[in-house]
Protein backbone atom coordinates (compact mmCIF):
# COMPACT_ATOMS: atom_id res chain seq x y z
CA UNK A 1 12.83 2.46 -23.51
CA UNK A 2 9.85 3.55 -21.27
CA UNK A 3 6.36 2.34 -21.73
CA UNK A 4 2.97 3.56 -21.32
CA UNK A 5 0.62 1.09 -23.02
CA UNK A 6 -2.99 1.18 -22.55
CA UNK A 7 -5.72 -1.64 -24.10
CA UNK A 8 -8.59 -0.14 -26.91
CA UNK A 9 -10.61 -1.62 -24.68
CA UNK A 10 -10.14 0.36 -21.36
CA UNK A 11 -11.93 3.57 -21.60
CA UNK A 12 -9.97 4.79 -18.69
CA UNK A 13 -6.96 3.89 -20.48
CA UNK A 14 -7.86 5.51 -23.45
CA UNK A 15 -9.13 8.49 -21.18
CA UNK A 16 -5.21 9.33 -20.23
CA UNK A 17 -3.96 8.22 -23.06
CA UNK A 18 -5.70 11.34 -24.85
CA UNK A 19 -5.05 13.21 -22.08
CA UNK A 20 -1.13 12.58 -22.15
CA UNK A 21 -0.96 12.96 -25.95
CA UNK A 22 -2.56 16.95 -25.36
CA UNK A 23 0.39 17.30 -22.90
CA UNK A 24 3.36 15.61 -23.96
CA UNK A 25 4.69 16.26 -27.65
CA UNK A 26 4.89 12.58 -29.22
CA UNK A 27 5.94 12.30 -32.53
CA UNK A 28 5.19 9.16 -34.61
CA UNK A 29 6.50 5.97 -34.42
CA UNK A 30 6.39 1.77 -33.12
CA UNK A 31 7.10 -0.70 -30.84
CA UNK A 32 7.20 -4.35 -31.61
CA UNK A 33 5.55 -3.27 -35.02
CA UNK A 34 2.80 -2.21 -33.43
CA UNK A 35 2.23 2.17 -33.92
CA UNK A 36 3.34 3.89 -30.75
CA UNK A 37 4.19 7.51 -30.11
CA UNK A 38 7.64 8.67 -29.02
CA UNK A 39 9.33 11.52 -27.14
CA UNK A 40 12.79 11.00 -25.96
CA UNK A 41 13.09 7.70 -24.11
CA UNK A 42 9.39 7.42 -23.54
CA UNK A 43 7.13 5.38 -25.74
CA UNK A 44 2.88 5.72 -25.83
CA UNK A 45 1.66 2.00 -26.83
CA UNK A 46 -1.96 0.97 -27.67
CA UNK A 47 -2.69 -2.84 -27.50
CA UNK A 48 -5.84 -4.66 -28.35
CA UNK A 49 -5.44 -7.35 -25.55
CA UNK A 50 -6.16 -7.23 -22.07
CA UNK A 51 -3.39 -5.94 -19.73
CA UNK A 52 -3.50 -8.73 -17.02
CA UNK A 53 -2.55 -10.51 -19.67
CA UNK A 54 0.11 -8.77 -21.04
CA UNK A 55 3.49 -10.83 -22.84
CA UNK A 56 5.21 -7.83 -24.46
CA UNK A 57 8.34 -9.32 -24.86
CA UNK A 58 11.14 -7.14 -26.39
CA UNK A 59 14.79 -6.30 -25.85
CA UNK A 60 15.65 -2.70 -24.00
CA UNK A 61 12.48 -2.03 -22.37
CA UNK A 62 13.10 -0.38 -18.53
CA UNK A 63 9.88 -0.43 -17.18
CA UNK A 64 6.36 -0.40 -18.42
CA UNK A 65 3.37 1.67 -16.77
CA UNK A 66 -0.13 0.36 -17.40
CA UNK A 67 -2.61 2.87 -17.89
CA UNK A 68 -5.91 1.46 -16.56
CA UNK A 69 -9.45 1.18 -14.72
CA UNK A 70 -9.86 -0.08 -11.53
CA UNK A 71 -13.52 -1.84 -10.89
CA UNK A 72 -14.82 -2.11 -7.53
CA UNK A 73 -18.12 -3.23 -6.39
CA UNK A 74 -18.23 0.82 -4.10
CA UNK A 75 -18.49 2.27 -7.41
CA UNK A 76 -16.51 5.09 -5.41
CA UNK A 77 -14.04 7.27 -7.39
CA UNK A 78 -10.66 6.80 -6.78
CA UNK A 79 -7.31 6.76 -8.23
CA UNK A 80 -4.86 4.26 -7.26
CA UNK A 81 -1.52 2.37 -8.21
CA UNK A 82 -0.07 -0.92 -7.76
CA UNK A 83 2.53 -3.61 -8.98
CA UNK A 84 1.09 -6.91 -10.57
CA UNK A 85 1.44 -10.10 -9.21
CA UNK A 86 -0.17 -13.02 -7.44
CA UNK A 87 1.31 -13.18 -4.06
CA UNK A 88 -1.18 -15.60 -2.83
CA UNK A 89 -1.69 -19.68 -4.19
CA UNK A 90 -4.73 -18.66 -6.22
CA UNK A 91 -4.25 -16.68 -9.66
CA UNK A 92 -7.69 -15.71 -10.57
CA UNK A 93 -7.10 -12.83 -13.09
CA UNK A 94 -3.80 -13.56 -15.09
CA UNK A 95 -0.79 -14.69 -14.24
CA UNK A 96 0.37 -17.47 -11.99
CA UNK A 97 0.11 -18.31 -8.49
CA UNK A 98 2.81 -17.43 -6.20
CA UNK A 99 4.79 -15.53 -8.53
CA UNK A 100 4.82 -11.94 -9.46
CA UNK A 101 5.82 -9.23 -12.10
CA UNK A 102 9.02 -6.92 -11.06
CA UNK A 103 8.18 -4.12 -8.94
CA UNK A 104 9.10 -0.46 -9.36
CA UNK A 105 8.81 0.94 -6.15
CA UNK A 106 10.12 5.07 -7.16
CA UNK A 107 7.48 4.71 -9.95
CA UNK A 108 4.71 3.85 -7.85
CA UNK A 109 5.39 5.83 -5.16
CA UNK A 110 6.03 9.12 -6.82
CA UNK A 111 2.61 8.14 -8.85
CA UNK A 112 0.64 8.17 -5.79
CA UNK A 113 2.27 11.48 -4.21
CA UNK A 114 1.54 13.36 -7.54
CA UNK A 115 -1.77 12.10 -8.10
CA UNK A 116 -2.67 13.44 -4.63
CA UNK A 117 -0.99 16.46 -5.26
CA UNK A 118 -2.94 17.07 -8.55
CA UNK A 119 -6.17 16.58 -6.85
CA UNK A 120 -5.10 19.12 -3.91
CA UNK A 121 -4.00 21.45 -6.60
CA UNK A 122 -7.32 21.30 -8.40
CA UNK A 123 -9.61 21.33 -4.78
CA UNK A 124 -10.70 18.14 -5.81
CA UNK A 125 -11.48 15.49 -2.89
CA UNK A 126 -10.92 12.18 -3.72
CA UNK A 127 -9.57 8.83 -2.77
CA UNK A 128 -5.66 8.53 -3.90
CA UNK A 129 -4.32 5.25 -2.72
CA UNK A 130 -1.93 2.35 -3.38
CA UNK A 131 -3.05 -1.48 -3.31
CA UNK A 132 -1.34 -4.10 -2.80
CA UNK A 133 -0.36 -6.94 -5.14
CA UNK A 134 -3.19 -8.23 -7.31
CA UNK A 135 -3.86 -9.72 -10.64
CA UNK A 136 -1.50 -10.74 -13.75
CA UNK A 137 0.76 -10.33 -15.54
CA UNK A 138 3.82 -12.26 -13.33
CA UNK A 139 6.56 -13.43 -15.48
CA UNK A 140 7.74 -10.63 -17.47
CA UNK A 141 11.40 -9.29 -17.38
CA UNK A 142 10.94 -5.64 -16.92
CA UNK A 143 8.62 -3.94 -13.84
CA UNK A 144 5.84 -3.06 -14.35
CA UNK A 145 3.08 -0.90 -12.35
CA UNK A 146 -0.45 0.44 -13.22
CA UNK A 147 -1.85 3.10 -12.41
CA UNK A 148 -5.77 3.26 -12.35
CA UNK A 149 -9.18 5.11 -12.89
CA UNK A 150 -11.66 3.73 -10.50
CA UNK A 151 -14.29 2.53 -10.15
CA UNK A 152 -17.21 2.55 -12.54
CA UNK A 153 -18.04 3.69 -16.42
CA UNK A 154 -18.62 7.35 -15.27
CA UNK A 155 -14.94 7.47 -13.68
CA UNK A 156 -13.14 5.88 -16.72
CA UNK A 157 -14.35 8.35 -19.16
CA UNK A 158 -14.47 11.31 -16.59
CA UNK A 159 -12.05 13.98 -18.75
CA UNK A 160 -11.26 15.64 -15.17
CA UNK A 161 -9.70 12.20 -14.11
CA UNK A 162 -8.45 11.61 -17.35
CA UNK A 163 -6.60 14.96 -17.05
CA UNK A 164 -5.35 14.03 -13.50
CA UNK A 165 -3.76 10.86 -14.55
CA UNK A 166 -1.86 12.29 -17.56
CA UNK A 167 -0.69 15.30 -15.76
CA UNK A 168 0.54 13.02 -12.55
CA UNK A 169 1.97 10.73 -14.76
CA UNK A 170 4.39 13.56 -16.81
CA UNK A 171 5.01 15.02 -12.91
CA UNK A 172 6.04 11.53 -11.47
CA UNK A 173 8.67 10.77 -14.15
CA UNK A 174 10.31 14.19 -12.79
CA UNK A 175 10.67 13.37 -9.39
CA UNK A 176 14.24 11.99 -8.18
CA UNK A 177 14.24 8.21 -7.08
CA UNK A 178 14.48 8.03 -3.44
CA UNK A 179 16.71 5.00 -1.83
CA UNK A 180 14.50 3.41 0.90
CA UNK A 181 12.62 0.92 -1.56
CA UNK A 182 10.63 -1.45 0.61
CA UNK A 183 8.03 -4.07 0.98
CA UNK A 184 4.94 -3.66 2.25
CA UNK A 185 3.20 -6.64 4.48
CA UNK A 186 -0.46 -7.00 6.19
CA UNK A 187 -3.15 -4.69 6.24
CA UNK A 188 -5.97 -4.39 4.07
CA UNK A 189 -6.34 -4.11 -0.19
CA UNK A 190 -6.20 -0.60 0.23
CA UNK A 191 -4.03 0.27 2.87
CA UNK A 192 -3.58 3.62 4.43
CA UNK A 193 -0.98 3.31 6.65
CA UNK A 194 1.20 2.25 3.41
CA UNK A 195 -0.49 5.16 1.47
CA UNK A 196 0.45 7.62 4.09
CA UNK A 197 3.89 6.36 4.60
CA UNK A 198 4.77 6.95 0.54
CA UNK A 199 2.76 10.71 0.96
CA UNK A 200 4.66 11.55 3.62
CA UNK A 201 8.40 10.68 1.39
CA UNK A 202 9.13 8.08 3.92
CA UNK A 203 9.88 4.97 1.98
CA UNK A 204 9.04 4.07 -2.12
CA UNK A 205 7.37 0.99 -1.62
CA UNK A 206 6.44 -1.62 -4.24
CA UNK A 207 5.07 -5.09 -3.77
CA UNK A 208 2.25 -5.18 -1.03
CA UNK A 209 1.23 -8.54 0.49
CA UNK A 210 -1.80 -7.91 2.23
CA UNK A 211 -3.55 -9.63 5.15
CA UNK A 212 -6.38 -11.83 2.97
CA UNK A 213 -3.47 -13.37 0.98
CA UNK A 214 -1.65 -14.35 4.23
CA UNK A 215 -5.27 -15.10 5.80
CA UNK A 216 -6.21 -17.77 2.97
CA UNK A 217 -3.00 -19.39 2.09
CA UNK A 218 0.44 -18.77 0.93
CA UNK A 219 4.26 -20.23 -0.09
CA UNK A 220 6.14 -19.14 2.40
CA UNK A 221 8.73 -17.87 -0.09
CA UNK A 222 6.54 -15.36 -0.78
CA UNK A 223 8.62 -12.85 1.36
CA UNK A 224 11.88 -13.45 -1.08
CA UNK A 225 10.05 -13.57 -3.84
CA UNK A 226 8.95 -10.30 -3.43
CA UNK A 227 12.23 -8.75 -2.29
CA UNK A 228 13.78 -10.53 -5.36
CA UNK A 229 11.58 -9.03 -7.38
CA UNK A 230 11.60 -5.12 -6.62
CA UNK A 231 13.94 -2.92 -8.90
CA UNK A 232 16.98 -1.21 -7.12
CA UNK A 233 17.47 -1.34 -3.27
CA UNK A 234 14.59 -3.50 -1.19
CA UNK A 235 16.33 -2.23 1.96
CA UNK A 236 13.29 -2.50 3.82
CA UNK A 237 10.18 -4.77 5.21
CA UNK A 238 7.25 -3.00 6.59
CA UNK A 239 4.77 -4.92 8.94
CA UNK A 240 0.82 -3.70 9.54
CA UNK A 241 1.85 -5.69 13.08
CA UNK A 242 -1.97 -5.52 13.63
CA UNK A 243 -2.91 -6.39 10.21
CA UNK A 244 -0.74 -9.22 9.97
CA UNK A 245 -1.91 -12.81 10.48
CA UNK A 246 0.57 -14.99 13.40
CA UNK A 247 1.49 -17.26 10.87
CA UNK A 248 2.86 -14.71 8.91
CA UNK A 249 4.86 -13.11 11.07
CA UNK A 250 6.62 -16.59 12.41
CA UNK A 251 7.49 -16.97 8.77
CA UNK A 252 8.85 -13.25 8.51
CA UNK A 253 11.13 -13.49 11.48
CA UNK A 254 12.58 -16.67 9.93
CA UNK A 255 13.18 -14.74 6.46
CA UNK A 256 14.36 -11.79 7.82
CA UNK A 257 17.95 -12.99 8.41
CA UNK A 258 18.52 -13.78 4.87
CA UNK A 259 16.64 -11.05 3.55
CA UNK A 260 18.69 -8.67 3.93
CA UNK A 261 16.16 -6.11 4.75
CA UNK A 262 15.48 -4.73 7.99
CA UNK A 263 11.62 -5.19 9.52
CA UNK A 264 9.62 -2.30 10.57
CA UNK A 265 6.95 -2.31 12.50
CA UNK A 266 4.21 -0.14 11.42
């Protein structure tokens, strides 16, 4: 079982939601006992709670894609995608601190490459980027990514974006999974040397740890905890060198060994 679940509350949510119902053919049905729409394997979920604070907890599910906003204080449009988690020792919105949710490195790579490629397609110029690791939930048992509407109320409900989202999201689950998952490390929130490594079909990568999380304080353990918690083959650490604090990078060359990931230096 595959999940897209949105909150009532998100009009950005709700925005692709509608978007993906007028494109994909689901028939009705539930999950948890809560109504859902179904086609094949893949399962449209509306919740009333908050998605940073998501605890669906049920037997079979594969992965789960968030359909959300992203808020940011630019205002600028923007579509972006990410894996939940709090890799630093602060846990602000959801979750806990130093622990994050399961990361699904194909899905949110081949979400950013189609996203861009949907803008392109439609001549529309716009900001398509992946961020790193931020906000609940962390302790779920299935990966899950979200995938986001940004930044203010006249993005969320924007039926262009809307559109975007939906159709990205129907191309994305077509793509074949690639096998050089990896882990992104340094760099800023929105980083674009990791953006234009997953555009270009060099590496699927999942959890990002980015430089103001290794700037204001983390476990060490971080690195592993990551690594541990990526779906299918982590084969792979890559380091903003620049964009990485000293600290840090002791702590990486110690890990490495028993990583059992190779470090590349970006």
């Amino acid at each position: 079982m595959k999940l897209l679940i949105y909150s009532a509350s998100d009009p950005a949510g709700v925005n692709i939601a509608r978007h993906l119902e007028a494109i994909v053919p689901f028939a009705p049905s539930e999950v948890g006992g809560l109504p859902a729409g179904v086609h094949g394997d893949l399962f449209l979920l509306e919740t009333d709670s908050s998605l940073i604070n998501l605890d669906l907890d049920l037997k079979g599910i594969e992965w789960a894609l968030c359909l959300s906003r992203h808020k940011s204080s630019s205002g600028k449009p923007c579509l972006t995608a990410h894996t939940p988690g709090n890799p630093g020792i602060s846990a602000e919105y959801g979750g806990r601190p130093s622990a994050v949710c399961i990361s699904n490195p194909w899905l949110q790579s081949a979400l950013i490459r189609s996203l861009r490629r949907e803008c392109d397609s439609r001549g529309v110029e716009l900001q398509v980027t992946v961020e790193a690791t931020h906000h609940g939930p962390t302790d779920l048992d299935y990966p899950v990514t979200f995938v986001e509407i940004g930044s203010d109320e006249s993005s969320w409900g924007d039926p262009l974006l809307g559109e975007i989202v939906a159709s990205a999201v129907r191309s994305s689950l077509q793509q074949e999974r690639g096998n050089k998952g990896a882990l992104g490390v340094g760099g800023g929130h929105y980083s674009e040397k990791f953006t234009k490594l997953i555009l270009d079909g060099d590496f699927d990568i999942g959890h990002i740890v980015p430089k103001y999380v290794l700037s204001e304080g983390f476990d060490p353990g971080i690195f592993k905890i990551c690594k541990d918690r990526t779906l299918g083959d982590c084969r792979y650490v890559l380091v903003d060198w620049k964009g990485t604090p000293s600290k840090a990078k002791d702590c990486l060359k110690s890990a490495i060994p028993t990583l059992g990931a190779e470090l590349v230096k970006i």
